[in-house]
PDB file of N, CA and C in Angstrom:
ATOM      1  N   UNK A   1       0.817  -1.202   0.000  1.00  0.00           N
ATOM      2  CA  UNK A   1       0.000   0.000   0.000  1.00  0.00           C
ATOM      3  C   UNK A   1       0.856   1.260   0.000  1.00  0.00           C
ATOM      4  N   UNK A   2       2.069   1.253   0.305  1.00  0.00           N
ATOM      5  CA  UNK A   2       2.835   2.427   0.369  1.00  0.00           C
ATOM      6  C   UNK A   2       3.098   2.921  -0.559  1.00  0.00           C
ATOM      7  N   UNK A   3       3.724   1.996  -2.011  1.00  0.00           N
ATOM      8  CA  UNK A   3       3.284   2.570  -3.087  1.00  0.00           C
ATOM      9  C   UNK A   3       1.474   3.620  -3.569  1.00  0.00           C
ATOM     10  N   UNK A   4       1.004   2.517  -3.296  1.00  0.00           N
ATOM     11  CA  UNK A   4       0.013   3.255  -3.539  1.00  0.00           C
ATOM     12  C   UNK A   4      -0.299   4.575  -3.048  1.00  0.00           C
ATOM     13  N   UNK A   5       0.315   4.664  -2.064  1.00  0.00           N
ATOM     14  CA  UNK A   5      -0.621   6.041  -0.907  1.00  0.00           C
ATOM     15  C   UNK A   5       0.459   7.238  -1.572  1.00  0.00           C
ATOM     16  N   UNK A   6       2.132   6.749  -1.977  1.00  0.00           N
ATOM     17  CA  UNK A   6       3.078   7.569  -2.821  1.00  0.00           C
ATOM     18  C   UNK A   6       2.356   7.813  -3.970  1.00  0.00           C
ATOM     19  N   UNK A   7       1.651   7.135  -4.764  1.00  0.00           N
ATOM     20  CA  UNK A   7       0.843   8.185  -6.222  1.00  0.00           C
ATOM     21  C   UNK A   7      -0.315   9.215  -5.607  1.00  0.00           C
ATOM     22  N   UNK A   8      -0.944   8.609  -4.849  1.00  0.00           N
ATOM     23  CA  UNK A   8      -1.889   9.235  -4.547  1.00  0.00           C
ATOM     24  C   UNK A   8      -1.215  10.736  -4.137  1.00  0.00           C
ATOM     25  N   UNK A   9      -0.645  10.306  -2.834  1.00  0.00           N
ATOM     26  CA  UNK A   9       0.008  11.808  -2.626  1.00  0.00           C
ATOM     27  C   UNK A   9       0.622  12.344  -3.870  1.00  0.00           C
ATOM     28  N   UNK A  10       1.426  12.285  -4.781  1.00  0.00           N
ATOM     29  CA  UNK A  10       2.058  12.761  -5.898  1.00  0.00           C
ATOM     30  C   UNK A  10       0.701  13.385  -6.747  1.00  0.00           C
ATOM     31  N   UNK A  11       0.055  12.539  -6.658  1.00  0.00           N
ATOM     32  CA  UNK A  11      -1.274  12.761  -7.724  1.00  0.00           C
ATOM     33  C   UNK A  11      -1.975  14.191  -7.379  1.00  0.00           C
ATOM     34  N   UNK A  12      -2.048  14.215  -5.736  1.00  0.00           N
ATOM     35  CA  UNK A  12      -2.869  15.336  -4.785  1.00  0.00           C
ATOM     36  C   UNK A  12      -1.629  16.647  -5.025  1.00  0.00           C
ATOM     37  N   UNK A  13      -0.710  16.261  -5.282  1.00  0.00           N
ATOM     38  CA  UNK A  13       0.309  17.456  -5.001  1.00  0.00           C
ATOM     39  C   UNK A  13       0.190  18.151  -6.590  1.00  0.00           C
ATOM     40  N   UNK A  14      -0.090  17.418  -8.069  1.00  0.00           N
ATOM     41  CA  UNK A  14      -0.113  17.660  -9.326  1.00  0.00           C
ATOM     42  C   UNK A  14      -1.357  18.727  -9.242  1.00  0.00           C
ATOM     43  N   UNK A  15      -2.358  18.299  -9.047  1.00  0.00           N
ATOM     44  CA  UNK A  15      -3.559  19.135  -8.706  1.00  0.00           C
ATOM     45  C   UNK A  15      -3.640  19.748  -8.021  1.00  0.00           C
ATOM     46  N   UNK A  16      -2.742  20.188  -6.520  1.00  0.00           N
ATOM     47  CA  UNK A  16      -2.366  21.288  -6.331  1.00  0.00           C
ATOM     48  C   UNK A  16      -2.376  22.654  -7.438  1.00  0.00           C
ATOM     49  N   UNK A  17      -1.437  22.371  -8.194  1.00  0.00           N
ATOM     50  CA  UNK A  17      -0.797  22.855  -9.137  1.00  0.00           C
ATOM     51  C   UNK A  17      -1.861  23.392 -10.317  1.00  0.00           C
ATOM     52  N   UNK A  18      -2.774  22.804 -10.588  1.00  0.00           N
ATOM     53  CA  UNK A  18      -3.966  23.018 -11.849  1.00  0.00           C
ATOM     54  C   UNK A  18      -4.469  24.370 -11.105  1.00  0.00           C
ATOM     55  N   UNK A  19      -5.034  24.892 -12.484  1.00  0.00           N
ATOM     56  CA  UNK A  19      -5.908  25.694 -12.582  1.00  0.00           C
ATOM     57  C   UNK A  19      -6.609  25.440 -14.128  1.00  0.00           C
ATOM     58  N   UNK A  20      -7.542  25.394 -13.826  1.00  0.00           N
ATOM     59  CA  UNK A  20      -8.727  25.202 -14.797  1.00  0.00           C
ATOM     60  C   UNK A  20      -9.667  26.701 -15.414  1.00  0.00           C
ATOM     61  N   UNK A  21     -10.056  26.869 -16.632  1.00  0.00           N
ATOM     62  CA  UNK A  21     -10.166  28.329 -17.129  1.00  0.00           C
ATOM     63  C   UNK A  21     -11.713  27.882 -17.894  1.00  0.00           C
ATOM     64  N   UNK A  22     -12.747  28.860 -17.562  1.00  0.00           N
ATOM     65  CA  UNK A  22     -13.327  28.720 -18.352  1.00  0.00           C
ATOM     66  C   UNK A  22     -13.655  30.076 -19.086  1.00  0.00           C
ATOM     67  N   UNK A  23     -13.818  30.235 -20.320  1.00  0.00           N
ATOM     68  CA  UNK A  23     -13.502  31.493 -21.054  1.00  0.00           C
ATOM     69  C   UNK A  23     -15.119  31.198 -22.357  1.00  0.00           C
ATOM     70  N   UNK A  24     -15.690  32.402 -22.207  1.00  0.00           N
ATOM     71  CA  UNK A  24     -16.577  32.345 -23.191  1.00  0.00           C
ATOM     72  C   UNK A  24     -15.813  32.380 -24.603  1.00  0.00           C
ATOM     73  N   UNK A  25     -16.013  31.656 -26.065  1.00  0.00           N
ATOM     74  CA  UNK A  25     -16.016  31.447 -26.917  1.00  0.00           C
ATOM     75  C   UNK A  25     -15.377  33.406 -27.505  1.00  0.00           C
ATOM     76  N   UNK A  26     -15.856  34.192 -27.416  1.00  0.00           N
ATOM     77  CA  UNK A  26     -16.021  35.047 -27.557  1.00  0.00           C
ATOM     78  C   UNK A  26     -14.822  35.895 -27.220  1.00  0.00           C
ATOM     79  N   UNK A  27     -14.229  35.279 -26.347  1.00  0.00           N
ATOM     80  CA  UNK A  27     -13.078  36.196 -25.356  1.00  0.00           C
ATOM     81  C   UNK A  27     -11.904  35.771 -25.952  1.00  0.00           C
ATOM     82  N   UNK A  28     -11.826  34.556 -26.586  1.00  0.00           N
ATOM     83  CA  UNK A  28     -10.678  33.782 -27.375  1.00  0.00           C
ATOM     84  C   UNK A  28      -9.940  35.001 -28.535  1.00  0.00           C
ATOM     85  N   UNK A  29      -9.081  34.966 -28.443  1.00  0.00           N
ATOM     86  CA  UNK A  29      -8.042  36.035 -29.833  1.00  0.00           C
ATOM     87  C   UNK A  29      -6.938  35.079 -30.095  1.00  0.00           C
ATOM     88  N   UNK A  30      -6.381  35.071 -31.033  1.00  0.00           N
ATOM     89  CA  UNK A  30      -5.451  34.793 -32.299  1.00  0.00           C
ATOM     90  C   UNK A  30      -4.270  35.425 -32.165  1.00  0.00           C
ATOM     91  N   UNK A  31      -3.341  34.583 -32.026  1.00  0.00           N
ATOM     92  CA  UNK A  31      -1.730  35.694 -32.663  1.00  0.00           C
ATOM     93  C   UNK A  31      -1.581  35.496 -33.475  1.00  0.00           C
ATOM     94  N   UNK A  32      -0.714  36.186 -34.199  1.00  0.00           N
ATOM     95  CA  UNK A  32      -0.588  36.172 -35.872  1.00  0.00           C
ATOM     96  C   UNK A  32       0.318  34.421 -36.248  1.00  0.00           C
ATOM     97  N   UNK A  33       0.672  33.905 -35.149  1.00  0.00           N
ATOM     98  CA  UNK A  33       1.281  33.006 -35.222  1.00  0.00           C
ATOM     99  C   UNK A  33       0.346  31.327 -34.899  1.00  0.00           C
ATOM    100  N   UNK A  34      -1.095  31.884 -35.038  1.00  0.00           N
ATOM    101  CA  UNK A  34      -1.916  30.615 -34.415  1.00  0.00           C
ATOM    102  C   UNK A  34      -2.385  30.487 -33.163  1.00  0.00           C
ATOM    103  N   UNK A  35      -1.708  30.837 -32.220  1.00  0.00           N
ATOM    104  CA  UNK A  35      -1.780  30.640 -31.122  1.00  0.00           C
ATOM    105  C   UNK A  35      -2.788  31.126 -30.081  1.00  0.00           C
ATOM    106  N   UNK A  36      -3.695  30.953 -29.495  1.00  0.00           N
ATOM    107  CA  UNK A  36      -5.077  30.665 -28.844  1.00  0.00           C
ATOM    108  C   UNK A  36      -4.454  31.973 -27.642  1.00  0.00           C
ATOM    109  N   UNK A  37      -5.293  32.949 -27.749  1.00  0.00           N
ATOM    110  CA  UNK A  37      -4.488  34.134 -26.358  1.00  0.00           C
ATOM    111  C   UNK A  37      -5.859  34.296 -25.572  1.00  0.00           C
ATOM    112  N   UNK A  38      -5.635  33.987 -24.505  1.00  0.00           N
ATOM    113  CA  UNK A  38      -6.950  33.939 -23.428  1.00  0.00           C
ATOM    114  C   UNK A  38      -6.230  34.329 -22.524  1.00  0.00           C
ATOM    115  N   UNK A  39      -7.187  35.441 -22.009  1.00  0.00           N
ATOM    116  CA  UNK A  39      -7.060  35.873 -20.578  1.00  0.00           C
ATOM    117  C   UNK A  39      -7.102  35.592 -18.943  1.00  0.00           C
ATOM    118  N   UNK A  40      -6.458  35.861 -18.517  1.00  0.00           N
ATOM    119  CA  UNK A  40      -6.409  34.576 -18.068  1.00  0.00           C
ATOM    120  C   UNK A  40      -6.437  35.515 -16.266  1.00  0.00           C
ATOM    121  N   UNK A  41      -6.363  34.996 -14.663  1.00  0.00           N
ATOM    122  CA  UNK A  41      -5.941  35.878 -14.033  1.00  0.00           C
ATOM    123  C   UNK A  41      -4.912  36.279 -13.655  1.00  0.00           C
ATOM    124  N   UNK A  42      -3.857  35.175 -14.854  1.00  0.00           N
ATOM    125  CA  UNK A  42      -2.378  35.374 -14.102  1.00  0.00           C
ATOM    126  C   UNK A  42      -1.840  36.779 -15.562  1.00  0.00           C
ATOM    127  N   UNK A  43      -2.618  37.178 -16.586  1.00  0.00           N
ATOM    128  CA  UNK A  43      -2.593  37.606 -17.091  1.00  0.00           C
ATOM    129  C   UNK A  43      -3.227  37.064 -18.652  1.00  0.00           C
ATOM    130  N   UNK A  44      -2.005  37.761 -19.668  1.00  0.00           N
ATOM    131  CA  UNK A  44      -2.746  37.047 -21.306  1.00  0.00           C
ATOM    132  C   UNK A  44      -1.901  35.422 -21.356  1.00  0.00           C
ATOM    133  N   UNK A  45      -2.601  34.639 -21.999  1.00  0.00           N
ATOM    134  CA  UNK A  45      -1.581  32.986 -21.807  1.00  0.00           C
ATOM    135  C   UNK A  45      -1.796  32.975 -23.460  1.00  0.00           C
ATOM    136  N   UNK A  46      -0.677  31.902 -24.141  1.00  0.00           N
ATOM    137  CA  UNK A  46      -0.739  31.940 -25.105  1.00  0.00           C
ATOM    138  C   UNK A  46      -1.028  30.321 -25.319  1.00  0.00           C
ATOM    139  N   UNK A  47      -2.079  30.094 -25.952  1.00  0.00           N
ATOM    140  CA  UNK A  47      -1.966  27.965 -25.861  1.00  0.00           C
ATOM    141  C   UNK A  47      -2.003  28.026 -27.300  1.00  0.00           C
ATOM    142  N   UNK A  48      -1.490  26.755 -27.470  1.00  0.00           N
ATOM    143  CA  UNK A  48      -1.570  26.179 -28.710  1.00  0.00           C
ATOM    144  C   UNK A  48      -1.868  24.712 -28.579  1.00  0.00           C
ATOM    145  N   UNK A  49      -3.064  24.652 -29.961  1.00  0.00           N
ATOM    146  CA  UNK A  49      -3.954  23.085 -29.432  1.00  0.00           C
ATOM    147  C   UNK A  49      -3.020  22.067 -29.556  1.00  0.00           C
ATOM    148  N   UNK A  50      -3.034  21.126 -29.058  1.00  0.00           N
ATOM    149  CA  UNK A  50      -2.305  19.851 -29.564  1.00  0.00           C
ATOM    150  C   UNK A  50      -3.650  19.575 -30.489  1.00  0.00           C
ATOM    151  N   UNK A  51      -3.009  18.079 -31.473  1.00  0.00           N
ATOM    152  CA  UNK A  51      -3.975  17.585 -32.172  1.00  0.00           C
ATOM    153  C   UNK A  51      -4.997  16.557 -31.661  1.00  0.00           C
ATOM    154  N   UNK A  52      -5.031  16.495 -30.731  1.00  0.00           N
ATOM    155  CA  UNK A  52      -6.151  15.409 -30.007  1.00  0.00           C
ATOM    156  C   UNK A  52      -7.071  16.998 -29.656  1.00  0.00           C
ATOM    157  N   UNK A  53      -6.711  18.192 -28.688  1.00  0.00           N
ATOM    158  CA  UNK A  53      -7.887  18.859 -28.800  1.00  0.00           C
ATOM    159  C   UNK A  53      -8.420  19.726 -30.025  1.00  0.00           C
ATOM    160  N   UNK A  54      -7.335  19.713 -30.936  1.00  0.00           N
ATOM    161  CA  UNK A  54      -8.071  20.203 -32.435  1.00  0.00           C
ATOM    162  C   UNK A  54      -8.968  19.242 -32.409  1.00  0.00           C
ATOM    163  N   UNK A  55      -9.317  17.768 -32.674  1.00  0.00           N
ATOM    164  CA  UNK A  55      -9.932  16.844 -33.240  1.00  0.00           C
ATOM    165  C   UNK A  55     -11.248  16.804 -32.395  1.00  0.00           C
ATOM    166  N   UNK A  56     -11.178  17.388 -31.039  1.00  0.00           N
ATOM    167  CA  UNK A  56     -12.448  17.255 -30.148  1.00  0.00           C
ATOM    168  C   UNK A  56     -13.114  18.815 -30.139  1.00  0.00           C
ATOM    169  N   UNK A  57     -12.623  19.299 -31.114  1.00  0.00           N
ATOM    170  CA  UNK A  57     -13.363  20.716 -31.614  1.00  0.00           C
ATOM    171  C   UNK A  57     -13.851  20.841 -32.387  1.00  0.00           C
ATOM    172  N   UNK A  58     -13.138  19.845 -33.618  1.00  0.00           N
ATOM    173  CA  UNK A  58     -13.879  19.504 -34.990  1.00  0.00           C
ATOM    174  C   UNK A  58     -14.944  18.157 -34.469  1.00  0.00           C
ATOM    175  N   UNK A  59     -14.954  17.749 -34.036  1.00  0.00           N
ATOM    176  CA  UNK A  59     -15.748  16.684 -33.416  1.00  0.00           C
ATOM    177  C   UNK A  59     -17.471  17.477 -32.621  1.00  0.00           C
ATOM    178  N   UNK A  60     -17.024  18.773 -32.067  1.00  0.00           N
ATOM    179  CA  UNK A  60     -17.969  19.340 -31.530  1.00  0.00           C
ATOM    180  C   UNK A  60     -18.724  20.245 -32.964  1.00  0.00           C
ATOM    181  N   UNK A  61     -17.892  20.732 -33.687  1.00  0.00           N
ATOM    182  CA  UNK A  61     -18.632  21.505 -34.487  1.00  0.00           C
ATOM    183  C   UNK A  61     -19.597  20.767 -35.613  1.00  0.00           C
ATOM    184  N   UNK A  62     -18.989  19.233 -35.675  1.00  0.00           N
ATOM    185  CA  UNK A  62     -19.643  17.963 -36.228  1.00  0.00           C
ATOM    186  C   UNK A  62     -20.646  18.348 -37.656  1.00  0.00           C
ATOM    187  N   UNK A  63     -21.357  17.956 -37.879  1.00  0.00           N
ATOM    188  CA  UNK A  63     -22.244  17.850 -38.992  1.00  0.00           C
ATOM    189  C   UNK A  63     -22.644  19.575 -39.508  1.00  0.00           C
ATOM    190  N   UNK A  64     -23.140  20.462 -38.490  1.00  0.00           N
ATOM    191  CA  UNK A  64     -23.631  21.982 -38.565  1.00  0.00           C
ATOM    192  C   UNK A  64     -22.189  22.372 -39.281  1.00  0.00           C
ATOM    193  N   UNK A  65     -21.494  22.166 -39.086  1.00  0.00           N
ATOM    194  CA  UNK A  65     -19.897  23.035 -40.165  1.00  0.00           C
ATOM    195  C   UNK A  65     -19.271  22.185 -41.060  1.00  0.00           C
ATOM    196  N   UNK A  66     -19.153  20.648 -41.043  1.00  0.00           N
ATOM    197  CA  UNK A  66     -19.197  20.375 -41.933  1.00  0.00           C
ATOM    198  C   UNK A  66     -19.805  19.461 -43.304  1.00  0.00           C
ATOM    199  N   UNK A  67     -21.008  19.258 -42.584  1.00  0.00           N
ATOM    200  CA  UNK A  67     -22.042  18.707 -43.771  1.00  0.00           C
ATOM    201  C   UNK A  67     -22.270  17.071 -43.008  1.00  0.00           C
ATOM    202  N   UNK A  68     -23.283  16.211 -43.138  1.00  0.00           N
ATOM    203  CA  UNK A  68     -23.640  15.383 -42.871  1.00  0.00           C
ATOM    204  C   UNK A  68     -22.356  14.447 -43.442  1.00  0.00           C
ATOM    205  N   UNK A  69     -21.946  12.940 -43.050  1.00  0.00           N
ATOM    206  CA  UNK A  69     -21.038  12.009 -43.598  1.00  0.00           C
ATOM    207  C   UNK A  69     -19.545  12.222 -43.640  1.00  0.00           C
ATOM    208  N   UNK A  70     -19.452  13.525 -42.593  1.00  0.00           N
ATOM    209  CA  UNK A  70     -17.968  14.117 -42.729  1.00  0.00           C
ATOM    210  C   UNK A  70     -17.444  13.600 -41.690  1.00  0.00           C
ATOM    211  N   UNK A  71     -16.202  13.191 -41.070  1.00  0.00           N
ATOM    212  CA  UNK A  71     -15.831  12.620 -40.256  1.00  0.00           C
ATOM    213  C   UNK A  71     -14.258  13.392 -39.581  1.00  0.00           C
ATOM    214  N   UNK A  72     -13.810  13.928 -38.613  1.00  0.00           N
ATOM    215  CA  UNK A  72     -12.800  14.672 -38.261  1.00  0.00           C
ATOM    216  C   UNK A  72     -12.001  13.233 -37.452  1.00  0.00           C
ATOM    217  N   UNK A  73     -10.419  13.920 -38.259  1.00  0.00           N
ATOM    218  CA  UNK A  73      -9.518  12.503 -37.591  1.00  0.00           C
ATOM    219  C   UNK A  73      -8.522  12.962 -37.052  1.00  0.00           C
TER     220      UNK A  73
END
């Protein structure tokens, strides 16, 4: 169990660490370089998607953007 109770604690100490953002659609801006600039309270942050959350964006915008039988990979 000592292992175990060592992730756990490690695990509790990672999430320490998070902060989670939720940002209306609207508030999102662009750098000229791609990059996703949201405001944030530690100030402006600059993200850039990996391709697993590109794919769960095209996944959300689904059939309404790109036509019935279209499939995002």
């Amino acid at each position: 169990m000592a292992i175990l109770d060592e992730l756990i604690e490690k695990s509790q100490d990672f999430d320490s660490h998070k902060d989670d953002h939720e940002v209306v659609a609207a508030e999102l801006n662009f750098n000229p370089g791609g990059d996703i600039v949201m405001a944030t309270k530690y100030g402006p942050m600059n993200l850039q998607p990996t391709e697993h959350a590109l794919s769960q964006v095209f996944d959300r915008l689904g059939n309404a953007t790109y036509g019935s039988g279209s499939q995002s990979e």
